[in-house]
Protein backbone atom coordinates (compact mmCIF):
# COMPACT_ATOMS: atom_id res chain seq x y z
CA UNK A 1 84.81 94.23 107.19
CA UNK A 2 88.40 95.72 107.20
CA UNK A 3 89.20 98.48 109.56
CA UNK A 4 89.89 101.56 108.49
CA UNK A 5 93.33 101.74 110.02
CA UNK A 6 94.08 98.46 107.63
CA UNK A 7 92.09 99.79 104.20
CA UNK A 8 93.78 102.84 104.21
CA UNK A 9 97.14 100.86 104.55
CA UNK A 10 96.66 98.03 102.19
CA UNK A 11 95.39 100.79 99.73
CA UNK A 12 98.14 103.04 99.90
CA UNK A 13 100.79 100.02 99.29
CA UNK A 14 98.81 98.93 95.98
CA UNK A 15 99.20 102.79 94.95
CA UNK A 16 102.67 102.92 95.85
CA UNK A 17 103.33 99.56 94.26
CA UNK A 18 101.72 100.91 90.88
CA UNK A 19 103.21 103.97 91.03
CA UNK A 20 106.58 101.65 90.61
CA UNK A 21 105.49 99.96 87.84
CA UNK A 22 103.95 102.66 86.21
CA UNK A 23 107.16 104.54 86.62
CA UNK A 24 109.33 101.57 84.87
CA UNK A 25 106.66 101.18 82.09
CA UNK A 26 106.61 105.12 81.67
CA UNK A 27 108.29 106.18 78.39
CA UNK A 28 108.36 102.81 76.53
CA UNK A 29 107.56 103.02 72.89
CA UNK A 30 105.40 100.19 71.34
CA UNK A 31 108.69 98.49 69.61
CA UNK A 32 109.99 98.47 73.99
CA UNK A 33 106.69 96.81 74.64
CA UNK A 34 107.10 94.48 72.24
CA UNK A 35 111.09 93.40 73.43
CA UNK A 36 112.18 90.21 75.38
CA UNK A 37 112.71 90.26 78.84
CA UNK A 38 115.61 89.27 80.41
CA UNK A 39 117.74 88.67 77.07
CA UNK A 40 115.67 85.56 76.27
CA UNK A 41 115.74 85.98 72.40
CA UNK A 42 113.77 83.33 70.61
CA UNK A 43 111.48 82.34 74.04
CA UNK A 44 111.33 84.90 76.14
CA UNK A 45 108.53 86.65 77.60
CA UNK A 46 107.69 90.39 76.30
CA UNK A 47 107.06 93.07 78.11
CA UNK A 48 103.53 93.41 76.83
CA UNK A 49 103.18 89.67 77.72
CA UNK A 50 104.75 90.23 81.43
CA UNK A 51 102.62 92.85 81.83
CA UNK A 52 99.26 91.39 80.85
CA UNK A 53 100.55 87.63 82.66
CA UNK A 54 100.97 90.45 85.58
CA UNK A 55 97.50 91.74 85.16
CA UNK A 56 95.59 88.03 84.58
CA UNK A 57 97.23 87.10 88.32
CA UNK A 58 95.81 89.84 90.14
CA UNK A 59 92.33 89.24 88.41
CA UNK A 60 92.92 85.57 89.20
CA UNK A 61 93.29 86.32 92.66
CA UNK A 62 90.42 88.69 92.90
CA UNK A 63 88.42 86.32 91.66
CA UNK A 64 89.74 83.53 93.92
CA UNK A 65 88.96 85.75 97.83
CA UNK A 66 85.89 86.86 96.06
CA UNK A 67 85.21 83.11 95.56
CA UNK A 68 84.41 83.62 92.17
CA UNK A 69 84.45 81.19 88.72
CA UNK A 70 88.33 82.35 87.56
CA UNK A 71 87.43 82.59 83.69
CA UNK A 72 90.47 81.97 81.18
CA UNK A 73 92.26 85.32 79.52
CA UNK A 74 92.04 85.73 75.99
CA UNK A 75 94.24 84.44 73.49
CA UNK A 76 96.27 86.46 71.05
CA UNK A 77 99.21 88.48 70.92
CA UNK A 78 98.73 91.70 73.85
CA UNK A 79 99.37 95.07 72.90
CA UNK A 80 100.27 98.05 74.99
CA UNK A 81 97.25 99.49 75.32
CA UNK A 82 95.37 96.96 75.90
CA UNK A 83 97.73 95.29 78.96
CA UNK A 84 98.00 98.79 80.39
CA UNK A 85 93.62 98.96 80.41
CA UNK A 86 94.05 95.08 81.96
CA UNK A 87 96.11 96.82 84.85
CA UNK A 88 93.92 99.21 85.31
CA UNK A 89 90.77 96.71 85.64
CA UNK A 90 92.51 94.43 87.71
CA UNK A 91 93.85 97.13 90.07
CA UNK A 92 90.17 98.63 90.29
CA UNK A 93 88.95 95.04 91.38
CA UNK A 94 91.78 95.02 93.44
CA UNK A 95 90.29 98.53 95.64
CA UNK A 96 87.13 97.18 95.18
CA UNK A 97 87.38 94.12 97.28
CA UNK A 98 89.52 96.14 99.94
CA UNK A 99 86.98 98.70 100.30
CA UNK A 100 83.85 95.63 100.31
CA UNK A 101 82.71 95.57 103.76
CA UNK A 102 82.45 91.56 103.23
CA UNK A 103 86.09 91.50 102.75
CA UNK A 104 88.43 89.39 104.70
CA UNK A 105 91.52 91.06 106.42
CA UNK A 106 93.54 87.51 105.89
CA UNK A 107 92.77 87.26 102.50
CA UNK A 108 92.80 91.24 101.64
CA UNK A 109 96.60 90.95 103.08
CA UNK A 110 97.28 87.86 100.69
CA UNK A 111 95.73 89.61 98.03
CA UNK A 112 98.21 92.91 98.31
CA UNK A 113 101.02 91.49 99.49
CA UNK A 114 100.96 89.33 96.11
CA UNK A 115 100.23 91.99 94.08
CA UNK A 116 102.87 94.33 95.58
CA UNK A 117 105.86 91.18 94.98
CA UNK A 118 104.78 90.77 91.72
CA UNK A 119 104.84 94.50 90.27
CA UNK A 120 108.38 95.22 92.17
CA UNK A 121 109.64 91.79 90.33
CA UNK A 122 108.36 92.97 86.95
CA UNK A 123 109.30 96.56 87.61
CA UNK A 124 112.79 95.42 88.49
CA UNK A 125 112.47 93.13 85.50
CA UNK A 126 111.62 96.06 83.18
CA UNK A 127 114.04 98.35 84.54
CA UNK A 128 116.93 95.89 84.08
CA UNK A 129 115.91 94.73 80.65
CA UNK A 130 118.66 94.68 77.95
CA UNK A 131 118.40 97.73 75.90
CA UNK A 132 115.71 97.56 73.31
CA UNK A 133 117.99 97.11 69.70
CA UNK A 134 115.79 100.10 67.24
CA UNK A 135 113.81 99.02 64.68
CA UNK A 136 114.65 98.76 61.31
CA UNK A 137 115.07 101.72 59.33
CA UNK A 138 114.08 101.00 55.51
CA UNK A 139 115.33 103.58 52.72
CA UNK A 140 112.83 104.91 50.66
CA UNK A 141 113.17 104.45 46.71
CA UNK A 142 113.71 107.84 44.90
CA UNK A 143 114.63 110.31 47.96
């Protein structure tokens, strides 16, 4: 079991640490979620895809102090919605284990201070992204 002292501080950095990344997420239209990363045209990662790679870790690792069977994501293209409710999930495991009274302080620190690194590096990522170029605007016949 943790002690209070430590739940109460490993739960305030994941909040903080998603606050971040909500922040640099906040505002992005679907055509943002849907830009390259780090000027990679051609093979880059998305945002959408950053985010839900982002998301699969942290339920990877959740899975992995929990000692667990990690089962494989799903396949296909992510949307917005759909990484943001994959956040949300793996965050909510994320509490969950912190506030199990089985859980491990070792592994409880692992588990946060990986989470933490990796939403700064992809809010950082997101924030420095090249600016989105606007989608393409098609004249309509007879107007």
């Amino acid at each position: 079991m943790l002690e209070v002292a430590l739940r109460d501080t490993l739960l305030a950095r994941l909040d903080a640490s998603r606050t971040v990344l909500l922040g640099a997420i906040q505002g992005l239209t679907e055509h943002d979620f849907a830009a390259v990363l780090d000027g990679e045209v051609g093979g880059g990662q998305t945002v959408a895809q950053a985010l839900a790679a982002l998301a699969e870790a942290e339920r990877r690792e959740n899975a992995e102090v929990r000692g667990e069977p990690v089962i494989a994501p799903g396949t296909g293209r992510p949307l917005a919605p759909q990484v943001v409710h994959a956040l949300a999930g793996a965050s909510y495991r994320s509490r969950r284990y912190l506030e199990d009274p089985a859980a491990d302080a070792s592994s409880a620190r692992a588990l946060v201070d990986g989470v933490v690194e990796r939403e700064a590096s992809l809010a950082e990522r997101i924030r420095n992204r090249p600016p989105t170029q606007p989608p393409p605007v098609f004249p309509m016949a007879g107007r």
